[in-house]
Protein backbone atom coordinates (compact mmCIF):
# COMPACT_ATOMS: atom_id res chain seq x y z
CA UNK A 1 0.00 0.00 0.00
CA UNK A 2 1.29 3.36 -1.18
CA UNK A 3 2.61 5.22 1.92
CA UNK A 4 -0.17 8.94 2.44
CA UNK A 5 1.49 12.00 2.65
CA UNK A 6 0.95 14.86 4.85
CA UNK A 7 -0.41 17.07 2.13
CA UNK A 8 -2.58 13.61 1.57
CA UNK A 9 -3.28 13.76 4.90
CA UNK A 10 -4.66 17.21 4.89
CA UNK A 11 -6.55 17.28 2.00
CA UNK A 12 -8.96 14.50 2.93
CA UNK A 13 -9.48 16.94 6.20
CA UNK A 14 -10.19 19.64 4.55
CA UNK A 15 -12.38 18.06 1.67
CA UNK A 16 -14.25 15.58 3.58
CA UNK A 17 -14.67 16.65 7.71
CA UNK A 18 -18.69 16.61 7.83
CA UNK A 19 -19.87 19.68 9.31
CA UNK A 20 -20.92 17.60 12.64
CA UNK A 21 -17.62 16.52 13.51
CA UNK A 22 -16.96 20.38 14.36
CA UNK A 23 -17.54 20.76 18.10
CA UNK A 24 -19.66 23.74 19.68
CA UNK A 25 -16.09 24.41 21.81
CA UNK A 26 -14.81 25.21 18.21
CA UNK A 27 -17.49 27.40 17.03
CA UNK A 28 -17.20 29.58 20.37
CA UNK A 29 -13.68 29.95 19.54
CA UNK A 30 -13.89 30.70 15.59
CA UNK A 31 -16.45 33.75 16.76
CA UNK A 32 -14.39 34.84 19.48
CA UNK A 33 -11.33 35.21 16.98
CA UNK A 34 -14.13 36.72 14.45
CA UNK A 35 -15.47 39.11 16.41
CA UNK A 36 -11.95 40.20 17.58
CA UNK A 37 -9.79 40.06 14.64
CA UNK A 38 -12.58 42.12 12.82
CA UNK A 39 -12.73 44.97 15.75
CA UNK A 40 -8.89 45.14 15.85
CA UNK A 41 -8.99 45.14 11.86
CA UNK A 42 -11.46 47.98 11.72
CA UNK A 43 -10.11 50.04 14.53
CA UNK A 44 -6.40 49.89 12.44
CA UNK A 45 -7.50 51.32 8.66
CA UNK A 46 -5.88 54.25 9.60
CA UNK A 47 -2.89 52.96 9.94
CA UNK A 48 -2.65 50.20 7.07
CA UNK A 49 -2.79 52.11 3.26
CA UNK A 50 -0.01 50.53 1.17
CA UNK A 51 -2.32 47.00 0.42
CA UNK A 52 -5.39 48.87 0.28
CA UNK A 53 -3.73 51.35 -2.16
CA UNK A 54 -2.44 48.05 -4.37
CA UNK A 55 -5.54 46.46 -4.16
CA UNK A 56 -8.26 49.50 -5.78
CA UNK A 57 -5.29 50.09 -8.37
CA UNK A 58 -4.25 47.00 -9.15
CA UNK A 59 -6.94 44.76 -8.56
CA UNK A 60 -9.87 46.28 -9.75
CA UNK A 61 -11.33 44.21 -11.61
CA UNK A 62 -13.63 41.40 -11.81
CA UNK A 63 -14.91 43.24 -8.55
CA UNK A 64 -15.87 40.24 -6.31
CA UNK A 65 -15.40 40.73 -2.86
CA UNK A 66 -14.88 43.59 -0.39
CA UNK A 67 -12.00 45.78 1.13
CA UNK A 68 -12.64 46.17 4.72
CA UNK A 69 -11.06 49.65 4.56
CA UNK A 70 -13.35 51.28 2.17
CA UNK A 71 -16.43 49.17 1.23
CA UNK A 72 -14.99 49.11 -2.03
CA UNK A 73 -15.32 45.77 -4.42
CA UNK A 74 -11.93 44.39 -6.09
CA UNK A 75 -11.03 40.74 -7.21
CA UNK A 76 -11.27 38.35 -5.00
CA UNK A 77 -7.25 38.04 -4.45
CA UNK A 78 -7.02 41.71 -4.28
CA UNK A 79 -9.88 41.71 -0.91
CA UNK A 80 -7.84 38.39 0.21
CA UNK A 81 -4.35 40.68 0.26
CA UNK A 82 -5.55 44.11 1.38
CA UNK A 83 -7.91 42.57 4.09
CA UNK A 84 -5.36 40.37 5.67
CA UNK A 85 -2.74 43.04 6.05
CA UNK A 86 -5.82 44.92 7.47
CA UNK A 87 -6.03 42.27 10.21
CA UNK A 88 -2.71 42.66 10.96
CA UNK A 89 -1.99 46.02 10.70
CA UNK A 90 -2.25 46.82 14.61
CA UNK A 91 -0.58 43.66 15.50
CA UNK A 92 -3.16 42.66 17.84
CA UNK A 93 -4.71 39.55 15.52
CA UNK A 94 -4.81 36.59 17.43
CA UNK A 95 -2.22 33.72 17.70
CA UNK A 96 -1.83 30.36 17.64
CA UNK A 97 1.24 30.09 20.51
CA UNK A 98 2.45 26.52 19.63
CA UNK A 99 2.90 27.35 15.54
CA UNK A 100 3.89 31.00 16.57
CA UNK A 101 1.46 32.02 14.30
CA UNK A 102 -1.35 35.05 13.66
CA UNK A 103 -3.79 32.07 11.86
CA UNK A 104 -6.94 34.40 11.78
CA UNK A 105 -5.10 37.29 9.56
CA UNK A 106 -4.64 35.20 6.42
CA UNK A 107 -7.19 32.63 6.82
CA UNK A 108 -10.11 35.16 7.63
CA UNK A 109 -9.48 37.07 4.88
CA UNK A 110 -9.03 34.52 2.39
CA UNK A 111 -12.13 32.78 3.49
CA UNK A 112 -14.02 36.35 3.34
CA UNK A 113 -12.94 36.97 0.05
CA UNK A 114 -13.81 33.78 -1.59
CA UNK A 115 -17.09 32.91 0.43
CA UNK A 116 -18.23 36.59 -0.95
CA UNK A 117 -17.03 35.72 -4.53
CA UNK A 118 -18.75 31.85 -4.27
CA UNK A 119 -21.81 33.40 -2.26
CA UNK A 120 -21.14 31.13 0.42
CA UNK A 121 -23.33 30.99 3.62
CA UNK A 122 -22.53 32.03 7.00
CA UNK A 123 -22.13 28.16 8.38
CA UNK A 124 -20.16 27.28 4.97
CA UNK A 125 -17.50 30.36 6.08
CA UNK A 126 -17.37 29.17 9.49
CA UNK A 127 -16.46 25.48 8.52
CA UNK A 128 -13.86 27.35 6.18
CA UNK A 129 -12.25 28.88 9.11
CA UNK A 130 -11.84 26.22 11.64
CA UNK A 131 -10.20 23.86 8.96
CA UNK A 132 -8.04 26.71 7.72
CA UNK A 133 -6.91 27.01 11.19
CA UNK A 134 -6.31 23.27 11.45
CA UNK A 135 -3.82 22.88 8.58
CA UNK A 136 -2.03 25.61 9.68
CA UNK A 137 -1.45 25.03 12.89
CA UNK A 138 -1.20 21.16 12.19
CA UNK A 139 1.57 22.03 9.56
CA UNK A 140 3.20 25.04 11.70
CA UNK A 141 3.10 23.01 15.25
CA UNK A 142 6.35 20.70 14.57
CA UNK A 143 9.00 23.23 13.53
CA UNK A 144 8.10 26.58 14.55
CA UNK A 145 11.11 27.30 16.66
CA UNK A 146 13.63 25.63 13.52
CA UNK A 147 11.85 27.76 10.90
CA UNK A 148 12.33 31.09 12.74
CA UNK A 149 15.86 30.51 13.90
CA UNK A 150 16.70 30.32 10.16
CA UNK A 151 15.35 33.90 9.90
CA UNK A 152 12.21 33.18 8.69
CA UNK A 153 9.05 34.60 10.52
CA UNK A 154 6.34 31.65 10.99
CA UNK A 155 3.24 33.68 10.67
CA UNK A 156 4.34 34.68 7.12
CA UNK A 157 5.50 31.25 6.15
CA UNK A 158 2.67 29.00 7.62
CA UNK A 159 0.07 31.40 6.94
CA UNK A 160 -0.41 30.42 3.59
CA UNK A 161 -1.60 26.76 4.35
CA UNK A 162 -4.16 28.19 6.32
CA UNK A 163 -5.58 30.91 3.47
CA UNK A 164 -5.05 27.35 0.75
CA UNK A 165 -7.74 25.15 3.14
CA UNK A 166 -9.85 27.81 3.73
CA UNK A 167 -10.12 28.47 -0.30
CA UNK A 168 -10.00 24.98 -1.18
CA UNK A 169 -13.16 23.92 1.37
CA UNK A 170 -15.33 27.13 -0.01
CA UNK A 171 -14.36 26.23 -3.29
CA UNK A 172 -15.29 22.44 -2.94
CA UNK A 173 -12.35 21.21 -3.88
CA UNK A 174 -11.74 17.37 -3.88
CA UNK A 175 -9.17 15.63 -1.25
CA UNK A 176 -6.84 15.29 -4.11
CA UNK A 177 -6.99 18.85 -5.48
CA UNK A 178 -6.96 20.09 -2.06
CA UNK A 179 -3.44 17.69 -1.17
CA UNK A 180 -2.00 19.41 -4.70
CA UNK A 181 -3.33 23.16 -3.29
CA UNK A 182 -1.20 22.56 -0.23
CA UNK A 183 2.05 21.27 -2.47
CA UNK A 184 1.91 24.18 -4.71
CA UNK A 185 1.39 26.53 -1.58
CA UNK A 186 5.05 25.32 -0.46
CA UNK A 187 5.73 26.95 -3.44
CA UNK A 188 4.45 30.79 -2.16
CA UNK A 189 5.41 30.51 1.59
CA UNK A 190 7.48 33.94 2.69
CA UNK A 191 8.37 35.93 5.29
CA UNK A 192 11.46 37.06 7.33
CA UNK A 193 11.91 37.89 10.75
CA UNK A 194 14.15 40.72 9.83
CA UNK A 195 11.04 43.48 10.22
CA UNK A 196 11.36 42.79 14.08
CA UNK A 197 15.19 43.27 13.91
CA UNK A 198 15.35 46.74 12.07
CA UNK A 199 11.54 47.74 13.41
CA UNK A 200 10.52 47.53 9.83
CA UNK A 201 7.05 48.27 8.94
CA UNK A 202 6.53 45.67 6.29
CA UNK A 203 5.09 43.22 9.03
CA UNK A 204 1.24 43.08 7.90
CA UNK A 205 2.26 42.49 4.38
CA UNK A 206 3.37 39.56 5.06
CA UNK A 207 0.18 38.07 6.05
CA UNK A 208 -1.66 39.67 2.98
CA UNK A 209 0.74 37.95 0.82
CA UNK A 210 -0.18 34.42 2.91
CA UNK A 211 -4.13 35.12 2.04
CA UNK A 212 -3.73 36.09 -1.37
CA UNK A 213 -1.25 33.21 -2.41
CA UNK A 214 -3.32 30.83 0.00
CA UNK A 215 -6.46 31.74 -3.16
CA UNK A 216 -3.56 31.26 -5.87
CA UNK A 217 -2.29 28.00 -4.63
CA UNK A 218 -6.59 26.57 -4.91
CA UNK A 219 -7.38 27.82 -8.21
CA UNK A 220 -4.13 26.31 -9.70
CA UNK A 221 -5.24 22.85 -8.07
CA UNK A 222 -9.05 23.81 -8.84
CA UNK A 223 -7.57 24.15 -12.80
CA UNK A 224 -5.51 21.04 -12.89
CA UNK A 225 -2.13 22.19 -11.60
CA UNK A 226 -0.50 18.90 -9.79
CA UNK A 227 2.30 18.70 -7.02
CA UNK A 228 4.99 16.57 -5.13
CA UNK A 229 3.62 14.38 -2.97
CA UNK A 230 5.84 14.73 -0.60
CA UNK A 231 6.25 18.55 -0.92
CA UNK A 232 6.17 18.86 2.49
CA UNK A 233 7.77 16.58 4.48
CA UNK A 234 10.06 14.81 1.29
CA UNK A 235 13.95 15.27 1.82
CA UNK A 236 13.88 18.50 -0.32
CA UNK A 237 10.41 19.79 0.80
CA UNK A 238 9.27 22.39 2.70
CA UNK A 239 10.07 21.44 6.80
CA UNK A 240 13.69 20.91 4.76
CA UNK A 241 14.06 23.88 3.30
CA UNK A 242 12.38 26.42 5.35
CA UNK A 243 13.17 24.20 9.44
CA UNK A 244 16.00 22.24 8.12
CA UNK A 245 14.34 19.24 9.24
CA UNK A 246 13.97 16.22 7.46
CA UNK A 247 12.66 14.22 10.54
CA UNK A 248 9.08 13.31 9.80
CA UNK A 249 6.73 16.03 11.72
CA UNK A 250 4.52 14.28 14.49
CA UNK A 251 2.74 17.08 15.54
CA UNK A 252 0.90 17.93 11.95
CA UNK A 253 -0.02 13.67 11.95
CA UNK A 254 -1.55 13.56 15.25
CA UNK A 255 -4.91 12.12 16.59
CA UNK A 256 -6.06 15.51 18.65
CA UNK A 257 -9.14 15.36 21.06
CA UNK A 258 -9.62 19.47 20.15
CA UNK A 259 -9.53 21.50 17.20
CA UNK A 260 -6.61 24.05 16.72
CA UNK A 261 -8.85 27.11 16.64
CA UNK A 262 -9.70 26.25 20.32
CA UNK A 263 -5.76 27.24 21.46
CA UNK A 264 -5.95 29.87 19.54
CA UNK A 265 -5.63 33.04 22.22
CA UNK A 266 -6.37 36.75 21.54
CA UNK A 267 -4.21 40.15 22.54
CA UNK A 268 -5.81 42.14 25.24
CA UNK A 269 -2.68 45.01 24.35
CA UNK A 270 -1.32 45.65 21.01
CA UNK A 271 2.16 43.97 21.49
CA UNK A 272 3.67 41.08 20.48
CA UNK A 273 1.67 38.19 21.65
CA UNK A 274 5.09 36.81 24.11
CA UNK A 275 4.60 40.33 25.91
CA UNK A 276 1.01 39.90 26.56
CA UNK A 277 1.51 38.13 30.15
CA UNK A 278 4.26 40.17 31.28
CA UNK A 279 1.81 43.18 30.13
CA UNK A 280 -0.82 41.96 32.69
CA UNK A 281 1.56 40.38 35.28
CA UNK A 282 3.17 43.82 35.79
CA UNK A 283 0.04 45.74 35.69
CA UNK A 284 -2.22 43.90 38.40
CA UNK A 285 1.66 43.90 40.44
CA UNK A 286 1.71 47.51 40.49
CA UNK A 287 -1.79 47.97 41.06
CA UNK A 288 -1.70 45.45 44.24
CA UNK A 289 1.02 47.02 45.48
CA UNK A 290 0.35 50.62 45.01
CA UNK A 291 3.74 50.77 42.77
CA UNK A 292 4.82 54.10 41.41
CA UNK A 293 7.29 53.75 38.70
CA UNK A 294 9.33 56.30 40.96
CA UNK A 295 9.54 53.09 43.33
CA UNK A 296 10.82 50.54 40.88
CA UNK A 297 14.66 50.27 41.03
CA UNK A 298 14.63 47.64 38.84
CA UNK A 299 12.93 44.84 36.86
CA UNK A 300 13.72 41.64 35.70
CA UNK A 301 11.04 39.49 33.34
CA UNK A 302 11.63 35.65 33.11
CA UNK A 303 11.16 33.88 29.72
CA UNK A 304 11.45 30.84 28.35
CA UNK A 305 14.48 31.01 25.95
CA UNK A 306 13.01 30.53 22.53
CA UNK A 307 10.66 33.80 23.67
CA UNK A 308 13.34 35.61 25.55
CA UNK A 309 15.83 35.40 22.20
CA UNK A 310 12.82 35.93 19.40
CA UNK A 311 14.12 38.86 17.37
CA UNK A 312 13.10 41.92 18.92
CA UNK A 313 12.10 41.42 22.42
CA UNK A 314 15.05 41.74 24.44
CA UNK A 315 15.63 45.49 23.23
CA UNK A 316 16.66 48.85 25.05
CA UNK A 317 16.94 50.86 21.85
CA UNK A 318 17.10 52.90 20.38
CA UNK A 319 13.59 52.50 18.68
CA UNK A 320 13.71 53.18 15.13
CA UNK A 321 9.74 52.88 14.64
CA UNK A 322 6.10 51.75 16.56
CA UNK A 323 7.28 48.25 15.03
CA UNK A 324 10.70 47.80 16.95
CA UNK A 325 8.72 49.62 20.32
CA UNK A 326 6.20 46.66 20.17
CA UNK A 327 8.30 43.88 20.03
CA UNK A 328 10.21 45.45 22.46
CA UNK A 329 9.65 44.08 26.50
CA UNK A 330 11.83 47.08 27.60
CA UNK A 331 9.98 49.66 26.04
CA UNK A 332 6.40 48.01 26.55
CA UNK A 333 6.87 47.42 30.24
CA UNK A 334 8.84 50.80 30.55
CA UNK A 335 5.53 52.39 29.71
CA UNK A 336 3.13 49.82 31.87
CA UNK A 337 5.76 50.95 34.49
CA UNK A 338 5.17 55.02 33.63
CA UNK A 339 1.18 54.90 32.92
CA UNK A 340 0.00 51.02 34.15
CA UNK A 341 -1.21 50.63 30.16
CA UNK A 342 0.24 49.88 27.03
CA UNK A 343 -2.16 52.30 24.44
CA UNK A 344 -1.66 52.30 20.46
CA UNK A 345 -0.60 55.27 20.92
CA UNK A 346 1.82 54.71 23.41
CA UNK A 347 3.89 53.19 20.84
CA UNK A 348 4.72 56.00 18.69
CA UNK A 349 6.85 57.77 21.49
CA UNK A 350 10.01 56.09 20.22
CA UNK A 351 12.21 58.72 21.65
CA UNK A 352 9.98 59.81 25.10
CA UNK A 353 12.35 60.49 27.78
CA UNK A 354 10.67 59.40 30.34
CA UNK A 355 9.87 55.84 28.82
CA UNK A 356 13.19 55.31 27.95
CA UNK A 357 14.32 56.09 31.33
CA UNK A 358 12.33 52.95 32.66
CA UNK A 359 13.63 51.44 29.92
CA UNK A 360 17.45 51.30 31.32
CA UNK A 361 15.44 49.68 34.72
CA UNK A 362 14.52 46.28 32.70
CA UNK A 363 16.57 43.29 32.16
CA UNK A 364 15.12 40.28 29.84
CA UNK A 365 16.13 36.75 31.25
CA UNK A 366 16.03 33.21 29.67
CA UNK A 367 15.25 30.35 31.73
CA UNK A 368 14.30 27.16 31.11
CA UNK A 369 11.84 26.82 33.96
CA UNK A 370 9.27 29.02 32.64
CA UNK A 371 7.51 27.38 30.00
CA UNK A 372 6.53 29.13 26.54
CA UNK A 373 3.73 31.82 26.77
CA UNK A 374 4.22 31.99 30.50
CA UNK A 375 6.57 34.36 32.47
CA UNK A 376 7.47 35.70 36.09
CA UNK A 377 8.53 39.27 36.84
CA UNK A 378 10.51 40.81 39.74
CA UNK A 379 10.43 43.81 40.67
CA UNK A 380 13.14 45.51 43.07
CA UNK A 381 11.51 48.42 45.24
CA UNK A 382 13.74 51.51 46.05
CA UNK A 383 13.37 50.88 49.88
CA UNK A 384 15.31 47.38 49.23
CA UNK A 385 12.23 45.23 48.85
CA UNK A 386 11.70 42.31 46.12
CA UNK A 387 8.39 41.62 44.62
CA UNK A 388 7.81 39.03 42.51
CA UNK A 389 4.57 37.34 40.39
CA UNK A 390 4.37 34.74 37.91
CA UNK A 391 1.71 34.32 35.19
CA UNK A 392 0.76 30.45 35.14
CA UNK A 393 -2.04 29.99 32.79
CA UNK A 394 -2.13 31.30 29.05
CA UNK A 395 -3.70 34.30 28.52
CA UNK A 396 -6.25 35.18 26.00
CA UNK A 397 -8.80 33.10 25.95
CA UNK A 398 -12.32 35.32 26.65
CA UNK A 399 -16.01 34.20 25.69
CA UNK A 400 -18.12 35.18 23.94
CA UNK A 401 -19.49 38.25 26.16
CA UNK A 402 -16.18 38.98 27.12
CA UNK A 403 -15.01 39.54 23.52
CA UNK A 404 -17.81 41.41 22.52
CA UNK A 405 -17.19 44.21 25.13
CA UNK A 406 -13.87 44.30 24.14
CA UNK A 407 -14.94 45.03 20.75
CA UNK A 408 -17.64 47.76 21.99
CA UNK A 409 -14.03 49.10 23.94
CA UNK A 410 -12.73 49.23 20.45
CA UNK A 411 -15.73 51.99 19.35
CA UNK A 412 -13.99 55.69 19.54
CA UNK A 413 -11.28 54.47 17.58
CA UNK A 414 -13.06 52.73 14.97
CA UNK A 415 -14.97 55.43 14.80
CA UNK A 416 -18.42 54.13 15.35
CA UNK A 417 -21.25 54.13 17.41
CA UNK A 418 -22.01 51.19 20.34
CA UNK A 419 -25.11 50.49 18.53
CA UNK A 420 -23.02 49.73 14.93
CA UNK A 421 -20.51 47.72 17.00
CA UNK A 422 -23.95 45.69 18.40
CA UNK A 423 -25.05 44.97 14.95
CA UNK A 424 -21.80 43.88 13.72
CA UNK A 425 -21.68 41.45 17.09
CA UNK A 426 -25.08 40.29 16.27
CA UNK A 427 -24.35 38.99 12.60
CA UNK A 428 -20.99 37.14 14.48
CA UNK A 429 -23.54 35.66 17.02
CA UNK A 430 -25.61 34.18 14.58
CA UNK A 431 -23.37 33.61 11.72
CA UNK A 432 -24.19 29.97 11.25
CA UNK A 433 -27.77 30.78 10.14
CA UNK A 434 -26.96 33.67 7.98
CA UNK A 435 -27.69 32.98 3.83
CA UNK A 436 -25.01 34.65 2.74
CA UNK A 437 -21.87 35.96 4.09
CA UNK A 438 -21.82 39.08 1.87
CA UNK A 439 -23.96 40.53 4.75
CA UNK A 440 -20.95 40.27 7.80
CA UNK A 441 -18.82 42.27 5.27
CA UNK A 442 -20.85 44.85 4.14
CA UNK A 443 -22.22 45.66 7.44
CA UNK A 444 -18.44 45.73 9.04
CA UNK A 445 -17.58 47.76 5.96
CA UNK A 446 -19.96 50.48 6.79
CA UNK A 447 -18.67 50.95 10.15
CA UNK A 448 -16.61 54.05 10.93
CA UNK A 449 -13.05 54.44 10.01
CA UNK A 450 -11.91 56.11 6.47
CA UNK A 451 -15.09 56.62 5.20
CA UNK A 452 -15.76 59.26 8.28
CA UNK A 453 -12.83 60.56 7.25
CA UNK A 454 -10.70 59.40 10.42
CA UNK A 455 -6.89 58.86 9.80
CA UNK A 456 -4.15 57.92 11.74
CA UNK A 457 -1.09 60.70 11.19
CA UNK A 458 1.55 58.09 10.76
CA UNK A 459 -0.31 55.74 8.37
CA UNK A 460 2.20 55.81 5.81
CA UNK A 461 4.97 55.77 8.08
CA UNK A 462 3.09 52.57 9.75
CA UNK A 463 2.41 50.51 6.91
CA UNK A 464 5.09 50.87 4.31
């Protein structure tokens, strides 16, 4: 018997999961990541103009789905690219920790733009998204840690499998065309870490470039184009080439009781997700303890080492842009220390004196007995006293209600009203029973941002 492959593997999951084997715990969690991913999307057009720019000039035509920016209607690869650079344009998509991936920013947006183009139903776009989640995470699990010490940066290079299921089960593609989608998508897998070392502000390309080539990598299968089997996991394939690892992943292959969308976690602070615990760790210890930053001699965060050494974290400066400030645990906690908040905003003061003078308080420090998305902080007091508090349970995991307020949060700088922001959480609510998704876009299209003529005044500077 002919040995499967992985992309084998996949493409029966994708092409033939029945809608019941999706559990309710996985339809909580793909509306949570909606409903989130959308507000944080909506609340960041100001700040993300190059891929909407490409998309109305270059991708005008057939007009088939919807930019999120504008309401406008380009090609369906054009919406895929401009929209998932939209949902990662205030880096506060959500993540998938154990792929170190942003799943939601190239498989939302793919799955928008071709349910709109295939007029695909509210419980048809769902399904789309929790398998799109699946394969990427399944395929990104194994070899995160090998791909990005190479210099790539996972969420660009994984993101792509995730936009190619999502296309391929809207599109109805069969196991086999769907196995070839995902061997030709090895093909259009990108992204370097080297934004987080210079503070480039390339970053949400990246993930536009995943959606768009996840729709490119389907309708070459969908028209006959064929691929290695092997393409991913072969001695010359893809975990090769990208991980340097020709071991056979055992992650991707494995026999889960949960789907992948339910670890996915969301950002309560618009950081990198590694700084999201120390964010609130620090915060609450300040707030117990009646901390001024006056009072803080020093600080020292604990990490586990792949988190502790990912480009960009450990980083006193200087700050060349809002992208090298949020990636940065100095800077972030230097300001949680100054105001007890991290703010959008807050990351644009790249040169603020009195930030950077926390700054030179905080020392970044690997150890191997904190594990990955969990941390401990100490904090040395002025009068000679040593505080210390650990975060031991992932953060980021909100219901339902929980999400939707933090959405509502979201409303002055979307620029809409709480009542807009209701209807939009209404249509997320009930998406499974809605006839067609066209209906979710156009309503979150509507709301607020560039149309009302609200900008952000480094937009350009943001988003090159």
């Amino acid at each position: 018997m002919t040995k499967s492959s992985l992309s084998e593997f996949l493409g029966l999951l994708v092409a033939d999961t029945p809608p019941s084997a999706i559990t309710s715990a996985a339809v909580e969690r793909a509306k949570v990541s909606l409903t989130h991913n959308l507000a944080v999307a909506l609340a960041g057009r100001g700040r993300e103009r190059i891929a909407h720019k490409i998309a109305e000039t270059n991708y005008s035509l057939p007009a088939q789905a919807t930019i999120l920016h504008s309401g406008c209607r380009v090609s369906t690869e054009g919406a895929a690219f401009a929209n998932g650079a939209l949902f990662h344009a205030r880096s506060q998509d959500d993540t998938h920790p154990d792929s170190t991936t942003h799943p939601g920013a190239p498989v939302m947006a793919a799955a928008l733009a071709i349910a709109e183009e295939y007029d695909s139903t509210g419980a048809k776009f769902l399904e789309a998204i929790i398998i799109g989640y699946e394969v990427l995470c399944r395929i990104g699990r194994d070899f995160d840690q090998e791909v990005t010490g190479r210099g790539f940066r996972a969420a660009g290079v994984y993101g792509v499998f995730g936009a190619t299921a999502a296309a391929a089960r809207l599109m109805r593609l069969t196991s086999a065309q769907t196995a070839h989608a995902l061997g030709i998508a090895t093909h259009l897998a990108g992204g370097l870490a080297q934004v987080w070392q210079e503070g480039s502000a390339e970053f949400p390309l990246q993930l536009g470039f995943a959606a768009r080539n996840g729709i490119t990598a389907a309708r070459a299968a969908a028209a006959g184009a064929t691929a290695a089997r092997f393409a991913l996991e072969g001695p010359r394939g893809f975990f090769n080439g990208y991980a340097g690892c020709v071991a056979n992943p055992r992650e991707a292959w494995a026999d889960y009781d949960f789907w992948q969308i339910e670890e996915a976690t969301v950002k309560p602070y618009p950081a990198c997700a590694i700084l999201q615990g120390p964010l609130q760790v620090l915060t609450e210890l300040l707030t117990q303890e009646d901390l001024s930053h006056h009072e803080v001699a020093g600080l020292v965060l604990e990490l586990n080492p792949y988190e502790a050494r990912y480009p960009g974290i450990d980083n006193t400066g200087p700050f060349a842009s809002p992208t090298a400030t949020k990636m940065s645990a100095q800077f972030c906690l230097g300001n949680a220390l100054l105001r007890r908040r991290l703010a959008l905003s807050d990351l644009e003061l790249v040169g603020d004196p009195a930030i950077l003078g926390e700054v030179s308080k905080i020392a970044v420090i690997a150890t191997d007995e904190i594990p990955e998305r969990l941390c401990r902080i100490t904090v040395q007091t002025t009068d000679g006293r040593q505080l210390s508090s650990a975060l031991t349970e992932t953060l980021g995991r909100p219901s339902t209600a929980q999400i939707g307020q933090f959405a509502i949060g979201l409303a002055e700088e979307i620029g809409a009203s709480r009542e807009e922001l209701g209807q939009l959480l209404d249509l997320i609510g009930d998406i499974e029973r809605q006839p067609d998704i066209s209906v979710l876009v156009q309503t979150a299209a509507r709301i607020g941002g560039d149309r009302q003529g609200r900008t952000h005044p480094h937009a350009e500077e943001d988003a090159a």
